[in-house]
N, C-alpha and C. Protein backbone atom coordinates (compact mmCIF):
# COMPACT_ATOMS: atom_id res chain seq x y z
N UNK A 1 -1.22 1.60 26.65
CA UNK A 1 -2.15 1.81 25.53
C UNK A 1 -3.09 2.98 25.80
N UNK A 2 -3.91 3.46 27.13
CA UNK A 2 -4.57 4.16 27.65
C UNK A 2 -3.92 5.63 27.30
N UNK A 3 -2.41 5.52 27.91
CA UNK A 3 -1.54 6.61 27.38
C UNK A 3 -1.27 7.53 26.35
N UNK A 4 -1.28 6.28 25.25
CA UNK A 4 -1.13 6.22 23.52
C UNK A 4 -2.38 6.91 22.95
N UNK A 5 -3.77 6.19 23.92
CA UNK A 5 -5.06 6.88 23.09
C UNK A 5 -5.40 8.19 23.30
N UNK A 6 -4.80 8.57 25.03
CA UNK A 6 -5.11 10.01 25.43
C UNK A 6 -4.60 10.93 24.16
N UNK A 7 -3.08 10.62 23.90
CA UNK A 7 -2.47 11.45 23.17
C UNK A 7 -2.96 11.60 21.96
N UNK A 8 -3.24 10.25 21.22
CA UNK A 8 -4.28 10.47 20.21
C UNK A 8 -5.31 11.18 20.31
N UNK A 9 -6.05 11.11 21.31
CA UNK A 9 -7.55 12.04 21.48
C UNK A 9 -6.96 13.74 21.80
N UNK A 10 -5.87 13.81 22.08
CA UNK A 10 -5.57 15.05 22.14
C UNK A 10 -4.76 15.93 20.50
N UNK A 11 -4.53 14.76 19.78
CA UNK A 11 -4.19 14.67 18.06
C UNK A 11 -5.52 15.61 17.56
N UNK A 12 -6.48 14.29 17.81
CA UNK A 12 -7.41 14.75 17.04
C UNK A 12 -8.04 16.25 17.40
N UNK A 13 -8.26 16.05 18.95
CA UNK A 13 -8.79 17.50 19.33
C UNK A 13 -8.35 19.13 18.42
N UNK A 14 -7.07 18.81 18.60
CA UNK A 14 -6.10 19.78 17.87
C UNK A 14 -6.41 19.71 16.38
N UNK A 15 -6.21 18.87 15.68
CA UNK A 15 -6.99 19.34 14.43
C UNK A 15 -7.94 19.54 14.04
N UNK A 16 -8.92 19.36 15.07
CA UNK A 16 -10.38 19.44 14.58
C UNK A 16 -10.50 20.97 15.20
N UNK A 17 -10.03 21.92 16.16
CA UNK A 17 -9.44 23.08 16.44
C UNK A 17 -9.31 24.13 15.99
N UNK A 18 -8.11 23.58 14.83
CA UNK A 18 -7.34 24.30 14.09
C UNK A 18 -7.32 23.94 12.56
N UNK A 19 -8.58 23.18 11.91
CA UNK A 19 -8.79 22.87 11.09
C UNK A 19 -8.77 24.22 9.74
N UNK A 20 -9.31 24.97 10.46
CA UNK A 20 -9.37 26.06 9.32
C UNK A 20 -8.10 27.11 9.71
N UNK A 21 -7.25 26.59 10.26
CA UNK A 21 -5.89 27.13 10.53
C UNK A 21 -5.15 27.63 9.09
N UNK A 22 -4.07 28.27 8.81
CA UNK A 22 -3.23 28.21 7.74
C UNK A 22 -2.14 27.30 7.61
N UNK A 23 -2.15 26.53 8.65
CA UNK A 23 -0.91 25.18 8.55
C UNK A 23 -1.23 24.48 8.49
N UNK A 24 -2.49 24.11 8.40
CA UNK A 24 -3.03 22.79 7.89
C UNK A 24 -2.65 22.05 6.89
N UNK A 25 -3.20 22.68 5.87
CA UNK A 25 -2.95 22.15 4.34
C UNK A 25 -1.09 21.73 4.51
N UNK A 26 -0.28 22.53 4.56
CA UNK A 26 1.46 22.50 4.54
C UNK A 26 1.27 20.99 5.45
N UNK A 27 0.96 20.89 6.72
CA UNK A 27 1.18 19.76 7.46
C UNK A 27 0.53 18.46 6.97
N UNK A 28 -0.34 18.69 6.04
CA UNK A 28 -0.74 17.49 5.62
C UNK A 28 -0.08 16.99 4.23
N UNK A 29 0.13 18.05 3.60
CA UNK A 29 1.42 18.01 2.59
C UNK A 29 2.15 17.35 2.86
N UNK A 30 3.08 18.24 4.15
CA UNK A 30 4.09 16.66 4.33
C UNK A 30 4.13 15.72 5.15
N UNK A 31 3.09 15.25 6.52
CA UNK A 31 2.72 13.79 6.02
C UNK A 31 2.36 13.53 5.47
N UNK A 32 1.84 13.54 4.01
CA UNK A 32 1.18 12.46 3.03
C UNK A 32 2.62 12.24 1.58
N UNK A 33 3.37 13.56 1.94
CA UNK A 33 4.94 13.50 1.34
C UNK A 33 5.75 11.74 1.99
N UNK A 34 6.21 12.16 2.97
CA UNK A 34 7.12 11.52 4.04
C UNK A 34 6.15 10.12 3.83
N UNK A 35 4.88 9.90 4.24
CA UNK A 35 4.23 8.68 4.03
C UNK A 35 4.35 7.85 2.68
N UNK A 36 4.91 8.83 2.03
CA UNK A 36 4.95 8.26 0.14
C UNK A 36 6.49 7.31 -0.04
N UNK A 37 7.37 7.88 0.70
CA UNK A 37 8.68 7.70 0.75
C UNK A 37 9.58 7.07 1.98
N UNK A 38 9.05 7.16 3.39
CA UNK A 38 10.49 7.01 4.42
C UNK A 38 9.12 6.63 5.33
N UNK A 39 8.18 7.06 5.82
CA UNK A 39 7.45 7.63 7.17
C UNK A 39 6.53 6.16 7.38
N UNK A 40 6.78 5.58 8.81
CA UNK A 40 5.28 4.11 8.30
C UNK A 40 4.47 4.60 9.42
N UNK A 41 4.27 6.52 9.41
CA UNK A 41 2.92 6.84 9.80
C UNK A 41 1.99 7.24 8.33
N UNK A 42 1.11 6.58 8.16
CA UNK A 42 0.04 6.70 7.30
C UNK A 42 -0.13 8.27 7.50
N UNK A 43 -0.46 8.97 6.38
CA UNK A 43 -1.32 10.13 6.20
C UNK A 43 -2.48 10.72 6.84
N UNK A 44 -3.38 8.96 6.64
CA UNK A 44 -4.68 9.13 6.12
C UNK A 44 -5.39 9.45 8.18
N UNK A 45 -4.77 9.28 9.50
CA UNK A 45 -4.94 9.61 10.84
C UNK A 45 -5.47 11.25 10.77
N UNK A 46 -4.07 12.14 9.97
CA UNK A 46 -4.35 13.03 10.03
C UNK A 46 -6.10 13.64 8.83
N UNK A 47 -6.06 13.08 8.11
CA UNK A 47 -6.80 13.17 6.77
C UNK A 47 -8.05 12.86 7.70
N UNK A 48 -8.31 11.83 8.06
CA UNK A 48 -9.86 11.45 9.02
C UNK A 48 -10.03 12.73 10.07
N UNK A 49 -9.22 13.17 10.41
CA UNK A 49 -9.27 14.50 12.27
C UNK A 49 -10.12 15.19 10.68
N UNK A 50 -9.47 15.51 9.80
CA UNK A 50 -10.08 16.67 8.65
C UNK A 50 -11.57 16.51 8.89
N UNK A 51 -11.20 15.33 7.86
CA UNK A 51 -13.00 15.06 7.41
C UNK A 51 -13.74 15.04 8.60
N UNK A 52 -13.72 14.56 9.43
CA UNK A 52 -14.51 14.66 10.61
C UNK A 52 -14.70 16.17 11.05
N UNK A 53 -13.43 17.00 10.68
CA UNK A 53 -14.13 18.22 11.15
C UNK A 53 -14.71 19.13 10.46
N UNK A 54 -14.49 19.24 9.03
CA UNK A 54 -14.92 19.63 7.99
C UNK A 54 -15.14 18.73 6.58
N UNK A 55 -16.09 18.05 6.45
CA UNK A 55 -16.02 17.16 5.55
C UNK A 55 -16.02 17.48 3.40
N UNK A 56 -16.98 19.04 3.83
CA UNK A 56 -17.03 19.56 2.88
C UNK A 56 -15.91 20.16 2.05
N UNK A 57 -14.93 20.01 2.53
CA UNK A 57 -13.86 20.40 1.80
C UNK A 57 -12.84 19.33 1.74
N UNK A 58 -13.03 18.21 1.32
CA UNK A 58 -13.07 16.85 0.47
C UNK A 58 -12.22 17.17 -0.55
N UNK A 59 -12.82 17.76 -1.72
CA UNK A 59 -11.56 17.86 -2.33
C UNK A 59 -10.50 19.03 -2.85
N UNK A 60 -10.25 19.78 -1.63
CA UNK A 60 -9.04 20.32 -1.20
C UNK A 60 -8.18 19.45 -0.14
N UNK A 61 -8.75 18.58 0.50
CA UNK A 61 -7.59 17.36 1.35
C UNK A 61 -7.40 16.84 0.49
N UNK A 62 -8.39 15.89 -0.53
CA UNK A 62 -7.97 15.17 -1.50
C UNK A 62 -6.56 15.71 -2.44
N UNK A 63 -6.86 16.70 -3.00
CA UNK A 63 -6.00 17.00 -3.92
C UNK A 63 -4.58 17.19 -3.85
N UNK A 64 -4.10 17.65 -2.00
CA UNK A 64 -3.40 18.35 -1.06
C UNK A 64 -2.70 16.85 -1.03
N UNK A 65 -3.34 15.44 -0.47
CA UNK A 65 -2.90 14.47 -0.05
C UNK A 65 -2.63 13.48 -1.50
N UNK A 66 -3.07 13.27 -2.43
CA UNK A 66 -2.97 13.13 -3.70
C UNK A 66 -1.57 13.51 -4.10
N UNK A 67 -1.14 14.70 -4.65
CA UNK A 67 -0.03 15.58 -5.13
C UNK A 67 0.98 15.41 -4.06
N UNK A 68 1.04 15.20 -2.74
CA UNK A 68 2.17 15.42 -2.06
C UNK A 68 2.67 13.65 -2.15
N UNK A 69 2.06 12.81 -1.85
CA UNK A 69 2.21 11.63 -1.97
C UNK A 69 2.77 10.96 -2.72
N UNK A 70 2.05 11.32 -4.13
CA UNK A 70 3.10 11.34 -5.46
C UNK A 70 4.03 11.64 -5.60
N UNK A 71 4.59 12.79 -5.06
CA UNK A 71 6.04 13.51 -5.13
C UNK A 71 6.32 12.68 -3.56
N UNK A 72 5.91 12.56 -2.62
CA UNK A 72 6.96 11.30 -2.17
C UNK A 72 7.44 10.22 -2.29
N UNK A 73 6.17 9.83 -3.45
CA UNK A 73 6.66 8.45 -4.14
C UNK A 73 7.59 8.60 -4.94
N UNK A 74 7.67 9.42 -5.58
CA UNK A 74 8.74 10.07 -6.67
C UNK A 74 10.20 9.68 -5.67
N UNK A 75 10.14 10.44 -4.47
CA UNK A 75 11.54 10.02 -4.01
C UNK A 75 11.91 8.78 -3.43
N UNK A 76 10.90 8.33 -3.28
CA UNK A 76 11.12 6.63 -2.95
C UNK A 76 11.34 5.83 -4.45
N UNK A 77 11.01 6.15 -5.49
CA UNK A 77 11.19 5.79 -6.49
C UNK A 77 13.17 5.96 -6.63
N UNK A 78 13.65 6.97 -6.42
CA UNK A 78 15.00 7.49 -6.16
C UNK A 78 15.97 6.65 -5.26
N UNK A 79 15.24 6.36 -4.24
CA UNK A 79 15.62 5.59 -3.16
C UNK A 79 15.94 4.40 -3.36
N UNK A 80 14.63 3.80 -4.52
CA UNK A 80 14.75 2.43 -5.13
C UNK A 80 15.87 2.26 -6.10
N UNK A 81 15.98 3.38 -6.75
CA UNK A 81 17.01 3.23 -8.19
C UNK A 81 18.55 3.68 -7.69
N UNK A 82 18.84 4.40 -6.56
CA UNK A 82 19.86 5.62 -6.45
C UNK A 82 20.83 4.75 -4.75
N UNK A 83 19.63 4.31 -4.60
CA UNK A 83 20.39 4.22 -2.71
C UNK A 83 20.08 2.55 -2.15
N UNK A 84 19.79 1.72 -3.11
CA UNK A 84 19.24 0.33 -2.86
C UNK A 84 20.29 -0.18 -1.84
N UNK A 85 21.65 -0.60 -2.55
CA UNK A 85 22.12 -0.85 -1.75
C UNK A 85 22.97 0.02 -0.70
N UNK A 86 23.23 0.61 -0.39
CA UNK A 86 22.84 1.48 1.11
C UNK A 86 21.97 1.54 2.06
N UNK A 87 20.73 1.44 1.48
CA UNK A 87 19.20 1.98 2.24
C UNK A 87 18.37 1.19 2.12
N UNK A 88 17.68 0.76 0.46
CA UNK A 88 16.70 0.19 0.41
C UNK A 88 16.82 -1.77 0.78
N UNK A 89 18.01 -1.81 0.25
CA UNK A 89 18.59 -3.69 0.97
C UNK A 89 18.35 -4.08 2.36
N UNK A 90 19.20 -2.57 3.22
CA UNK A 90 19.33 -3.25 4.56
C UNK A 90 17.86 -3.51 4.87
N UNK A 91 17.20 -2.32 4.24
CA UNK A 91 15.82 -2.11 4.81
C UNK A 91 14.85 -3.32 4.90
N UNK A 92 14.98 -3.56 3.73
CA UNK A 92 14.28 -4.92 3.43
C UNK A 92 14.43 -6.24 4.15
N UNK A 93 15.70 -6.20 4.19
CA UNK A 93 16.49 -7.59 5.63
C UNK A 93 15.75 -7.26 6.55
N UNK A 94 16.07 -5.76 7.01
CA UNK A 94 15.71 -5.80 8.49
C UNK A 94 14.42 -5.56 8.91
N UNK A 95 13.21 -5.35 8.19
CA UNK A 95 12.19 -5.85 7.88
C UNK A 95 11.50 -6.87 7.75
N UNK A 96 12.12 -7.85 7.51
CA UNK A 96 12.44 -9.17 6.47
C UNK A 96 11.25 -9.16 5.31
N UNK A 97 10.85 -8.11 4.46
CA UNK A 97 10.45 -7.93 3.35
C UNK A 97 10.62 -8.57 2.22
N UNK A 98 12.04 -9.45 2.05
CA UNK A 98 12.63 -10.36 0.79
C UNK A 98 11.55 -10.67 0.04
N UNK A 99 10.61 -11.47 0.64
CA UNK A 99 9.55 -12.56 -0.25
C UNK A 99 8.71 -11.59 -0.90
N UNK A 100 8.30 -10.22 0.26
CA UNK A 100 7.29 -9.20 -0.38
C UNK A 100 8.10 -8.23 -1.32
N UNK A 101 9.20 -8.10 -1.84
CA UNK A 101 10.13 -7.74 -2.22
C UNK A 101 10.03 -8.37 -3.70
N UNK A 102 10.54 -9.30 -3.73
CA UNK A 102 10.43 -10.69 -4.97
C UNK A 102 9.06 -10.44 -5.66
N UNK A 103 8.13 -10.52 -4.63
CA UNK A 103 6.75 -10.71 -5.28
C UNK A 103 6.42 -9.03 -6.38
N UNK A 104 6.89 -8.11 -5.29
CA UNK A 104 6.47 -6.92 -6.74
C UNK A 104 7.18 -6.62 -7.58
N UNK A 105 8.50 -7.18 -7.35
CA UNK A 105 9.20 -7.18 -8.78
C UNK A 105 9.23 -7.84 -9.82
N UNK A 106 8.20 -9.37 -9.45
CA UNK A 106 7.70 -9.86 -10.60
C UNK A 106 6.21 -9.47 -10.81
N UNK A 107 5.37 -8.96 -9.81
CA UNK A 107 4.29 -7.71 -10.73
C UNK A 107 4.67 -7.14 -11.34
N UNK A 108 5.63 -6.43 -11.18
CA UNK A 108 6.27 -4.95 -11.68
C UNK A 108 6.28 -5.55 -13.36
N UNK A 109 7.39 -6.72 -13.55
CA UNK A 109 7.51 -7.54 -14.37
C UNK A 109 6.55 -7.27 -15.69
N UNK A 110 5.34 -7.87 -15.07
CA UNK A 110 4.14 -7.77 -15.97
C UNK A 110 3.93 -6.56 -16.57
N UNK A 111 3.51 -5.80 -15.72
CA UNK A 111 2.85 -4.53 -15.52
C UNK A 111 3.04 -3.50 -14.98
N UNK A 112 3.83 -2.27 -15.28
CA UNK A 112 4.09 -1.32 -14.27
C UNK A 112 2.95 -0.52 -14.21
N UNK A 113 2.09 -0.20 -14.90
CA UNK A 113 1.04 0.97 -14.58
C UNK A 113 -0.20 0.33 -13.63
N UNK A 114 -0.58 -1.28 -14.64
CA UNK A 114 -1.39 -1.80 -13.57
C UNK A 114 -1.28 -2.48 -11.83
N UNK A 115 0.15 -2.68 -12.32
CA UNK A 115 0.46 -3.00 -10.88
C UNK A 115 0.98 -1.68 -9.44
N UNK A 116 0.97 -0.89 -10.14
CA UNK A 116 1.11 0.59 -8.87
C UNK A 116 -0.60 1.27 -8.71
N UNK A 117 -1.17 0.52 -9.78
CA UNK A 117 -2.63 0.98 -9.77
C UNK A 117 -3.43 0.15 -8.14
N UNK A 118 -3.00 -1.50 -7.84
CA UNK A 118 -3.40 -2.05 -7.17
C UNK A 118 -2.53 -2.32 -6.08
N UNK A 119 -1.42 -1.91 -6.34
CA UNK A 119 -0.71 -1.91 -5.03
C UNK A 119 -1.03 -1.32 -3.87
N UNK A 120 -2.24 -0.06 -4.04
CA UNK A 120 -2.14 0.36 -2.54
C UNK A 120 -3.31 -0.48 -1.92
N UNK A 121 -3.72 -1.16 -2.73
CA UNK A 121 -5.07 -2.39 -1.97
C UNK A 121 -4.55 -3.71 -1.90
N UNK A 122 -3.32 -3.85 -2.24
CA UNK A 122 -2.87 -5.19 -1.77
C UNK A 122 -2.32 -5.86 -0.57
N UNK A 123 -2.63 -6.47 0.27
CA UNK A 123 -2.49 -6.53 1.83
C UNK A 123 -2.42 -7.85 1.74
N UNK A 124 -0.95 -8.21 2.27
CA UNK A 124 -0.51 -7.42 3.41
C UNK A 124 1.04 -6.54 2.56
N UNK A 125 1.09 -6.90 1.20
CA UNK A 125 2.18 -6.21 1.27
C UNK A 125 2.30 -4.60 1.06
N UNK A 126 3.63 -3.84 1.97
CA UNK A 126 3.49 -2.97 2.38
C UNK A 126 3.78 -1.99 0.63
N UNK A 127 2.67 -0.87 0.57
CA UNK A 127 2.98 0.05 -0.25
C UNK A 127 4.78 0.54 -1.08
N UNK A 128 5.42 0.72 0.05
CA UNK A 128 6.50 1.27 -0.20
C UNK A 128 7.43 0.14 -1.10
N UNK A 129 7.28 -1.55 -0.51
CA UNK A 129 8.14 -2.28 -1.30
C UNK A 129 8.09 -2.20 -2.71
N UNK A 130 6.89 -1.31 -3.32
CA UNK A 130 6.58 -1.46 -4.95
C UNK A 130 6.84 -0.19 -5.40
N UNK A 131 7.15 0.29 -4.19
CA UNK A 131 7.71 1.84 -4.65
C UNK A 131 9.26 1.62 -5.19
N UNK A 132 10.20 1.29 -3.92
CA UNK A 132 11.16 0.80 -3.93
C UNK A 132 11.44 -0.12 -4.70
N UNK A 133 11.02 -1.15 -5.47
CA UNK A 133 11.31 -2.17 -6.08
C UNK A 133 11.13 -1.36 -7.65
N UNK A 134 10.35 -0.48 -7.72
CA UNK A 134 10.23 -0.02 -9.42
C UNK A 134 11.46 0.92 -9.35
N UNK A 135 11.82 1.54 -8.71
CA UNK A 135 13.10 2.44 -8.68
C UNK A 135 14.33 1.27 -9.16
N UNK A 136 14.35 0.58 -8.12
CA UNK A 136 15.54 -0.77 -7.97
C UNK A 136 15.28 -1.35 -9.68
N UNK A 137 14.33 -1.62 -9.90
CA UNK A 137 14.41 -2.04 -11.36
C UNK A 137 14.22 -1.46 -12.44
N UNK A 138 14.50 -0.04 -12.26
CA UNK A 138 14.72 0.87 -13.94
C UNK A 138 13.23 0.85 -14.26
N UNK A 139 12.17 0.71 -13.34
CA UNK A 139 10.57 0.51 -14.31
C UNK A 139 10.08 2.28 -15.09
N UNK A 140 10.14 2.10 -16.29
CA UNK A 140 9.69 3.47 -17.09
C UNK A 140 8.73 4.49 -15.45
N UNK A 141 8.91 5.84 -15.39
CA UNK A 141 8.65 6.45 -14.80
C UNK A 141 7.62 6.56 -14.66
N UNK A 142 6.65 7.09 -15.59
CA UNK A 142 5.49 8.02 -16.14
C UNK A 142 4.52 6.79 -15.83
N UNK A 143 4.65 5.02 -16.17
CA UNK A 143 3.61 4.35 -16.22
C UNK A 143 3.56 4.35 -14.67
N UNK A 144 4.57 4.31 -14.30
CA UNK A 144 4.69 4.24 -12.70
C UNK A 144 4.36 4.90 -11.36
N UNK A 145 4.25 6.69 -11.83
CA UNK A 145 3.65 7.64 -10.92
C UNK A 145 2.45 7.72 -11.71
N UNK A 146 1.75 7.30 -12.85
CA UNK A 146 0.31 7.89 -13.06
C UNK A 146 -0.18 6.54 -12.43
N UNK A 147 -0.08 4.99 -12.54
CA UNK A 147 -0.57 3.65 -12.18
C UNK A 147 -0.77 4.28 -10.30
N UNK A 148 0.58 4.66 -9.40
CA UNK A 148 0.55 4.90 -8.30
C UNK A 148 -0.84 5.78 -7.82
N UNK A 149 -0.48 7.56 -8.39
CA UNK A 149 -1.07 8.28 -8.57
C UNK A 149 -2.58 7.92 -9.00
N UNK A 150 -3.04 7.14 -9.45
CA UNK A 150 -4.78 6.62 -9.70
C UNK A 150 -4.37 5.72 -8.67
N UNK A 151 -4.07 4.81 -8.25
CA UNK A 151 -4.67 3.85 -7.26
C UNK A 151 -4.43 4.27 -5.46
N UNK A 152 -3.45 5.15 -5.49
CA UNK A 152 -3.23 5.86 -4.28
C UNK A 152 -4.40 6.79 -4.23
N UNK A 153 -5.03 7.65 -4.83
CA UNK A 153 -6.02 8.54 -4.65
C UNK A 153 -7.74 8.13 -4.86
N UNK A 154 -7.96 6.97 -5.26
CA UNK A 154 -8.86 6.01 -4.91
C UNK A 154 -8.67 5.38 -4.20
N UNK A 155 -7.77 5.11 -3.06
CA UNK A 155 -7.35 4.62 -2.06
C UNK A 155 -7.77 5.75 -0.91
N UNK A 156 -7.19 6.74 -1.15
CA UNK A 156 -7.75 7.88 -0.24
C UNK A 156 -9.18 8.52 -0.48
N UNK A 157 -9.57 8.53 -1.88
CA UNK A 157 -11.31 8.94 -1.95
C UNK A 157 -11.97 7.84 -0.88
N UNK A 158 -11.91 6.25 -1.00
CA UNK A 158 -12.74 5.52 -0.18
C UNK A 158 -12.69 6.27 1.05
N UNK A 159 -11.08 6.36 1.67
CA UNK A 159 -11.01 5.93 3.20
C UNK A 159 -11.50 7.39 3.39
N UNK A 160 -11.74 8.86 2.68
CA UNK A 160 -12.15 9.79 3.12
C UNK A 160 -13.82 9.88 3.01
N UNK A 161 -14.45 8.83 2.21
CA UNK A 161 -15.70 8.70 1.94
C UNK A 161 -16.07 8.18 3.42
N UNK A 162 -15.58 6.93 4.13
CA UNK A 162 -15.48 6.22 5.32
C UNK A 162 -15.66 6.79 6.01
N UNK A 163 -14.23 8.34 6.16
CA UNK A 163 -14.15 9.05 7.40
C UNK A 163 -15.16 10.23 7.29
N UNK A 164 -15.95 10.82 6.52
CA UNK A 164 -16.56 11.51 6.90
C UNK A 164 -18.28 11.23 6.85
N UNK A 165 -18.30 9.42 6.68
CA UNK A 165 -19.68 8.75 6.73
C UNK A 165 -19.60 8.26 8.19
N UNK A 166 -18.44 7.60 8.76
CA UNK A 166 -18.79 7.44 10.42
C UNK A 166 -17.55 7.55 11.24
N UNK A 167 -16.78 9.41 10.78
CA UNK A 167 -16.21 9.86 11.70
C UNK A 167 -15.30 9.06 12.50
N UNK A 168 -15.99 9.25 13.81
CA UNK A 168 -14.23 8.84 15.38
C UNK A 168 -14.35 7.58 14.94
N UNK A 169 -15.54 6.72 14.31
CA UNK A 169 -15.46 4.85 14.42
C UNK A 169 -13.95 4.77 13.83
N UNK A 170 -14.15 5.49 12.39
CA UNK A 170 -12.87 5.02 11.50
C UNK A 170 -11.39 5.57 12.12
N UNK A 171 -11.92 7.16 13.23
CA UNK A 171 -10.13 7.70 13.50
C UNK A 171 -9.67 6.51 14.91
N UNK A 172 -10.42 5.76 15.41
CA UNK A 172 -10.28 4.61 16.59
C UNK A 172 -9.76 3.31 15.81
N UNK A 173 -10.46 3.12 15.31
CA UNK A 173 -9.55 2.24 14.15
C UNK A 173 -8.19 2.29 13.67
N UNK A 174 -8.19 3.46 13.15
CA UNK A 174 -6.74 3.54 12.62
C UNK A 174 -5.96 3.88 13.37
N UNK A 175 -6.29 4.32 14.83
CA UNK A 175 -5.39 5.05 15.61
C UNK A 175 -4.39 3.68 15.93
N UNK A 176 -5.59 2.59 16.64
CA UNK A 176 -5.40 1.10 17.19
C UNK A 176 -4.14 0.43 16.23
N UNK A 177 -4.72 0.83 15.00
CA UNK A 177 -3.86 -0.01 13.87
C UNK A 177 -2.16 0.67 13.80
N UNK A 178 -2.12 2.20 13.69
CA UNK A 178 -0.64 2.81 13.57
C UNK A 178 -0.19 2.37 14.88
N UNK A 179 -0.71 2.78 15.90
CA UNK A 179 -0.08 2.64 17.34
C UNK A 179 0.88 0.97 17.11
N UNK A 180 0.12 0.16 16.57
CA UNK A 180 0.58 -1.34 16.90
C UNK A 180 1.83 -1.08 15.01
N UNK A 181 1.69 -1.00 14.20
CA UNK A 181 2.49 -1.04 12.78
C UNK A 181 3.44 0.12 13.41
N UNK A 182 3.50 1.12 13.86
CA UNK A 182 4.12 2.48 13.76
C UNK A 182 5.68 1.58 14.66
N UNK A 183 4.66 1.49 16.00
CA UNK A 183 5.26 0.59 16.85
C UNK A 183 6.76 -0.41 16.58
N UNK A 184 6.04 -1.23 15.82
CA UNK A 184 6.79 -2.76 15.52
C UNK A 184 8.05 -1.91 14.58
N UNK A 185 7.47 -1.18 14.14
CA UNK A 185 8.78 -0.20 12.61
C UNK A 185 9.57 0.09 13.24
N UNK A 186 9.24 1.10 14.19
CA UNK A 186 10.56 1.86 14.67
C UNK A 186 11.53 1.07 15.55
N UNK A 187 10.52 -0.32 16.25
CA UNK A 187 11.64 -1.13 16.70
C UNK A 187 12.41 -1.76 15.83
N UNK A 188 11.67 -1.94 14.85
CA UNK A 188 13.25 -3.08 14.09
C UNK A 188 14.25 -2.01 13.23
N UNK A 189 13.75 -0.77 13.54
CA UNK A 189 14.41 0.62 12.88
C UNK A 189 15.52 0.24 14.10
N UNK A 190 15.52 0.62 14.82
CA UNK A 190 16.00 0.95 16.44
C UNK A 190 16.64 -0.12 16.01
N UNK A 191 16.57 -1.62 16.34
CA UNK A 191 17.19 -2.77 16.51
C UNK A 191 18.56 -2.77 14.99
N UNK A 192 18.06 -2.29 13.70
CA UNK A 192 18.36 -2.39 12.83
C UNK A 192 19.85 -1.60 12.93
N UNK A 193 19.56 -0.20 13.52
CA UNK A 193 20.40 1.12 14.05
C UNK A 193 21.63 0.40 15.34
N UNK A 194 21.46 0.01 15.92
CA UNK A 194 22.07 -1.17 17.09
C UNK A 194 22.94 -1.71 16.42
N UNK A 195 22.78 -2.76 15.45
CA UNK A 195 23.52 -3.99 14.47
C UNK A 195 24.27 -3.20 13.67
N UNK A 196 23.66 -2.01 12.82
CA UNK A 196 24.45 -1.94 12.14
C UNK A 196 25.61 -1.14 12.18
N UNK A 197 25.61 -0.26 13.41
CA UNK A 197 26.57 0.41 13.92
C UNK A 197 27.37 -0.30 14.88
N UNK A 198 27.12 -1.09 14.82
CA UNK A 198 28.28 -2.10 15.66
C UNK A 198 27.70 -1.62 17.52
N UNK A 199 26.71 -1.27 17.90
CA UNK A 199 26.79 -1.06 19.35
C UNK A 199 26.59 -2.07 20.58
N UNK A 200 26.14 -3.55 19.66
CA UNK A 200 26.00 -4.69 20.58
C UNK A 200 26.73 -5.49 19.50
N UNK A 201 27.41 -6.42 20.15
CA UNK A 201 28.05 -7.70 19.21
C UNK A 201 27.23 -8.62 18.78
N UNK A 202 26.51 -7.99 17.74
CA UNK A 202 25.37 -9.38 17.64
C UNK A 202 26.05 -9.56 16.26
């Protein structure tokens, strides 16, 4: 863990660095892309190194992390409608997502604009299953990336309000939190990759 945080503290160092770099903005583009669609590293690690180092320019991260997100939801939306069973099924098994699965497709049910509006504050289930599940069920587009699009970017106004009201508290926090979620993913990724290629007889 000691290991994990050095490297983190050497994350942050580097962007707080190279904050007014020209690759900034592009790199946060696409993690907050990849986080919309495939990635279960959150955005918002890199988004806090920002605000902490420049807070005043709020909403140029905002807007940067906003717009790319959307268009990764867009392809997870694709993912949901285009590649379910290929991609988005196993995923869900090997996850074991089913129940959180079920549950937003009967939000979805109700409501597609209001329910992508509150999905990114609903915990514990994970963002992406309501991404994936409106694709998987034909849900009209437009109610679906503007509902996302408002509740994803009031999702990120708070946590950037947070990070640039008390800084390293909130990037220690979240570091603690990906290290342990980032973690557990890529193993049942890994484990998932094992089974389904036939490399252990399970």
């Amino acid at each position: 863990m000691e290991e994990h945080l050095r490297l983190s503290d050497r994350l942050s160092q580097w962007v707080t660095r190279h904050a007014e770099g020209p690759y900034i903005l592009p790199w946060l583009a696409l993690l907050a892309f990849l986080d919309g669609c495939i990635s279960p590293f959150p955005a918002e690690i890199f988004l806090a190194a920002l605000m902490v180092a420049h807070p005043k320019r709020w909403r140029e991260y905002l807007l940067v992390t906003a717009l790319a997100a959307a268009a990764g939801a867009s392809v997870g939306y694709l993912i949901g409608g285009l590649l379910f069973q290929f991609l988005g099924q196993p995923l869900i098994d090997t996850y074991h997502f089913q129940k959180a699965f079920l549950t937003a497709q009967h939000l979805l049910h109700g409501h597609i604009f209001l329910t992508m509006a509150i999905a990114p504050f609903i915990l514990p289930l994970p963002e992406k299953v309501f991404i994936y599940a409106a694709g998987f069920l034909g849900a009209h587009f437009i109610p679906f990336i503007t509902g996302y699009f408002l509740g994803h970017t009031i999702r990120l106004a708070v946590f950037m309000y947070l990070a640039g009201r008390y800084g390293q508290q909130v990037i220690r926090l979240l570091e603690e939190y990906i290290l342990i979620i980032a973690g557990v993913v890529l193993m049942m990724a890994l484990l998932y990759g094992i089974v389904h290629w036939h490399l252990l007889p399970l």
